[in-house]
Protein backbone atom coordinates (compact mmCIF):
# COMPACT_ATOMS: atom_id res chain seq x y z
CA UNK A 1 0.00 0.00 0.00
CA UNK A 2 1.13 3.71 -0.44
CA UNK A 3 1.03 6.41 2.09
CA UNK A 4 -0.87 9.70 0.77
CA UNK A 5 2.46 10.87 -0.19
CA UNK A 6 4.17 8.36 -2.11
CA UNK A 7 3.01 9.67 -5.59
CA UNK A 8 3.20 12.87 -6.20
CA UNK A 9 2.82 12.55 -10.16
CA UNK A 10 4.82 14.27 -12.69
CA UNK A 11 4.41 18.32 -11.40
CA UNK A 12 5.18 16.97 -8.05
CA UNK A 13 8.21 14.67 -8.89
CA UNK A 14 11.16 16.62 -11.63
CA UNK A 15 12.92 12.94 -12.10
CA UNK A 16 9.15 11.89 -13.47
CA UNK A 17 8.39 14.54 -16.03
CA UNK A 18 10.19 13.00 -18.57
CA UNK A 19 8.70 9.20 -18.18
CA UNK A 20 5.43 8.83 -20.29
CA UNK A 21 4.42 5.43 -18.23
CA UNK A 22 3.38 8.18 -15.77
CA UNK A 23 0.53 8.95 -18.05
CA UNK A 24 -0.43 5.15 -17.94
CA UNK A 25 -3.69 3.83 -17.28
CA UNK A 26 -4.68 0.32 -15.42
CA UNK A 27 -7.95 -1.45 -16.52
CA UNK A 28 -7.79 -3.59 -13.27
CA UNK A 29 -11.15 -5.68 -13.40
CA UNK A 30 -12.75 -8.78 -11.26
CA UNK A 31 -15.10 -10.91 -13.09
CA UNK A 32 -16.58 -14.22 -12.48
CA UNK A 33 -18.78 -15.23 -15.72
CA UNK A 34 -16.55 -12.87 -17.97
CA UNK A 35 -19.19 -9.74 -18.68
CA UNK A 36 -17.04 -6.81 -16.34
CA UNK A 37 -14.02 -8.53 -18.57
CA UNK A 38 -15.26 -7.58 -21.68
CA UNK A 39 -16.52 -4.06 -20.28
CA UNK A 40 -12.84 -3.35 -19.40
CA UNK A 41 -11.63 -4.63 -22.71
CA UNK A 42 -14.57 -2.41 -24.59
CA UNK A 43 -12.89 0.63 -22.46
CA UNK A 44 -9.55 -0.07 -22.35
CA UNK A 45 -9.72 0.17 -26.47
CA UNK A 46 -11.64 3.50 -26.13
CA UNK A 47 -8.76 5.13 -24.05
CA UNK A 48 -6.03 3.57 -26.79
CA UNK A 49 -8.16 5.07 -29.33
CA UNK A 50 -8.18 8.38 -27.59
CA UNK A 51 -4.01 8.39 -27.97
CA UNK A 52 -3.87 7.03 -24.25
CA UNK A 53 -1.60 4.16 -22.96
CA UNK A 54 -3.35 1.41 -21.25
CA UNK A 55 -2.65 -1.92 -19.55
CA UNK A 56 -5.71 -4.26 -18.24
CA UNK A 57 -5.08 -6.51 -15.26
CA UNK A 58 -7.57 -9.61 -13.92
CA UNK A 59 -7.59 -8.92 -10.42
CA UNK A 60 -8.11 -12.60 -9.93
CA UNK A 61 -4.86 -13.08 -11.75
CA UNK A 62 -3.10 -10.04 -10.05
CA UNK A 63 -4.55 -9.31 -6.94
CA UNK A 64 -2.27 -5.96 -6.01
CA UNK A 65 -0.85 -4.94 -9.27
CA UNK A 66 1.81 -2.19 -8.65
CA UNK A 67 0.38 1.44 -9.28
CA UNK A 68 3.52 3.29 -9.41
CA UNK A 69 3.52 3.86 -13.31
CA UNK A 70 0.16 4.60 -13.22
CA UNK A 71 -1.76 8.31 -13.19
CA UNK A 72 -4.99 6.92 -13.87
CA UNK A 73 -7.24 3.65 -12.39
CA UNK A 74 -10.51 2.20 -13.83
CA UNK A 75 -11.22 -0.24 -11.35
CA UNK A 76 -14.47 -2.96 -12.89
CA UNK A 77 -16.33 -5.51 -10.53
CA UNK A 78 -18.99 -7.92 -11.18
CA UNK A 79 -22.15 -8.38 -9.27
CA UNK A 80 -23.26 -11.62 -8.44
CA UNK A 81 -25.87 -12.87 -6.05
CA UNK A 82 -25.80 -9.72 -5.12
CA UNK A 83 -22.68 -9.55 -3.74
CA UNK A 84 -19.45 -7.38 -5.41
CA UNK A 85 -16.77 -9.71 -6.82
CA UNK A 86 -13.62 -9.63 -3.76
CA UNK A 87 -11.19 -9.31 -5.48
CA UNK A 88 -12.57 -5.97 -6.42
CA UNK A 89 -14.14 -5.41 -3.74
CA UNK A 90 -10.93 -5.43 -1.62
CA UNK A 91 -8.56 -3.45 -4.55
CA UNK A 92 -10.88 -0.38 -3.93
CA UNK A 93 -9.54 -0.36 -0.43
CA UNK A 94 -6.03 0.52 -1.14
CA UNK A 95 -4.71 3.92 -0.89
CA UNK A 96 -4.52 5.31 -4.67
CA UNK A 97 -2.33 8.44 -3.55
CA UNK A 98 -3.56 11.34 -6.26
CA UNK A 99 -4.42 9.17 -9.00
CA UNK A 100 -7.66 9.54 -10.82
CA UNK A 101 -9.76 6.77 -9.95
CA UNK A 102 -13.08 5.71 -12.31
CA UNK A 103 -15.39 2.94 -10.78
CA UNK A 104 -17.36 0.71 -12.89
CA UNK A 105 -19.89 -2.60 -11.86
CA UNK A 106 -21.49 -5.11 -13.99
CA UNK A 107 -24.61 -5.71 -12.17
CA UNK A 108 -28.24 -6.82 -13.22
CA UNK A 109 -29.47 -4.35 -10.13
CA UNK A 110 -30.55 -0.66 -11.35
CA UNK A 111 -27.83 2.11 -11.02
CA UNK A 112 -28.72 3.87 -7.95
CA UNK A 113 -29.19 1.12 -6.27
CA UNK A 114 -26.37 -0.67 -7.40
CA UNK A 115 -24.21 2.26 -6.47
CA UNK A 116 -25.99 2.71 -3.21
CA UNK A 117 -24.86 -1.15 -1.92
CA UNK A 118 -21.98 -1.34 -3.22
CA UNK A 119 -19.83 1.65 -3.90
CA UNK A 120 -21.26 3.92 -1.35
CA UNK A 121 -20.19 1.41 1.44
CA UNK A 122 -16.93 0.89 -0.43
CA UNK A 123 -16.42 5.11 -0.13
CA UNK A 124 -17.65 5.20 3.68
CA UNK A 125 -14.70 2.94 4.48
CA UNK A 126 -12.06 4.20 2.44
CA UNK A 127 -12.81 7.92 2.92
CA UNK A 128 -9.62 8.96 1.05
CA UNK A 129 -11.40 7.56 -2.48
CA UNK A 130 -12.41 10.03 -4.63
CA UNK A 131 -13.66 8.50 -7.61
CA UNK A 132 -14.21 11.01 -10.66
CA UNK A 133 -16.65 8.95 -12.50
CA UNK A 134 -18.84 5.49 -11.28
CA UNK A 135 -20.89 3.87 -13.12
CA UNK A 136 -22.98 0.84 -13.74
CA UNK A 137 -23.37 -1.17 -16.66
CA UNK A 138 -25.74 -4.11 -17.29
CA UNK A 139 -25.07 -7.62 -16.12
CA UNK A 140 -25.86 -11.30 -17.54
CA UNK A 141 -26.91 -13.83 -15.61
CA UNK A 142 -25.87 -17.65 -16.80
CA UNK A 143 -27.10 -20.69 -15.23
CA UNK A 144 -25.90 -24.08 -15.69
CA UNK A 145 -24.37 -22.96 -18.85
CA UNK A 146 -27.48 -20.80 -20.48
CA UNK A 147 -27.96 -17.36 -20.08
CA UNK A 148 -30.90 -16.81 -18.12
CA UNK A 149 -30.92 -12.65 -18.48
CA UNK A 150 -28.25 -10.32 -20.57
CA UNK A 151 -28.21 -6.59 -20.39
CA UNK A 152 -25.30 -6.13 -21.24
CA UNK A 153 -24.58 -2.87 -23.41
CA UNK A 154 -21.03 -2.45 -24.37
CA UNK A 155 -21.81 0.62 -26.35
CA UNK A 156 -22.88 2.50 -23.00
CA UNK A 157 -19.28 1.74 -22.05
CA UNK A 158 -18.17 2.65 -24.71
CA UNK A 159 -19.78 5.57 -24.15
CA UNK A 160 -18.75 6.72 -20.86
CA UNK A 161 -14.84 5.71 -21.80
CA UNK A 162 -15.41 8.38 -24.31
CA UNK A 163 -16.57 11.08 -21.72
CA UNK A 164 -13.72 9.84 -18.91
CA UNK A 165 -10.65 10.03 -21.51
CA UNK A 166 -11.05 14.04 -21.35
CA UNK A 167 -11.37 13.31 -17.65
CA UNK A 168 -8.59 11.18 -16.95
CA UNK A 169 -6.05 13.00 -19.70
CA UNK A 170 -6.37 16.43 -18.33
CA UNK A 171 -3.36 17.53 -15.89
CA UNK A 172 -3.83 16.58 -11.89
């Protein structure tokens, strides 16, 4: 974990303002039937297409991927059972120092509420999280191999990458 201080980005760090991976953004995701996973890929081509550099990490396969080269974090979860995937769940708890942090669930639940159960209590524990954007796409539901419900919309996250890359490019 990083103490408040520990990034200070570019303006705050001379040695830095020559090294573009500064200007990075993670994709970090956590995804049990594979919808938040191609969410993250949908946005993570968005930002590339918008000149940024991106890297996208499975939380399940890298559960504390190092932040130090990165200015920018779009953090994805899946709902299921109504319950936020872990492995998200718990990688919103770090300490992101100044980064710019975007929040986004798959969920079959309605946005406010969705928001309201999940992120909300996420924010009233780690206090120093100030995401600039959340938001909550449509889930799919499979069972025993056939999906039972899909609203999934990849052009709404397509979509909001598009309004976050202004967002998330702009100087700290």
């Amino acid at each position: 974990m990083l103490d408040g201080n520990a990034y200070k980005g570019i303006e705050g760090n001379p040695s830095l303002a020559n090294d573009m991976s500064q200007d990075k953004t993670l994709v970090a995701y956590a995804t049990k039937g594979g919808t938040t996973e191609e969410y993250a890929k949908a946005i993570a081509s968005v930002l590339r297409d918008n000149k940024m550099q991106v890297d996208l990490v499975d939380l399940k396969k890298n559960h504390n991927p190092d932040l130090g080269q990165y200015r920018n974090v779009i953090v994805g979860s899946g709902v299921k059972i109504q319950r936020m995937h872990g492995d998200g769940r718990k990688f919103l708890e770090k300490d992101f120092g100044d980064r710019k942090v975007a929040i986004f669930l798959s969920s079959l639940e309605p946005k406010e509420e969705a928001i309201k159960k999940y992120i909300d209590k996420i924010l009233e524990k780690n206090t120093k999280l100030k995401p600039v954007a959340v938001e909550v796409f449509g889930g799919r539901m499979r069972f025993l191999g056939k999906t039972r419900e899909d609203k999934m919309d990849k052009g709404k996250a397509k979509e909001w990458a598009q309004n976050i890359a202004g967002q998330l490019q702009s100087a700290q």
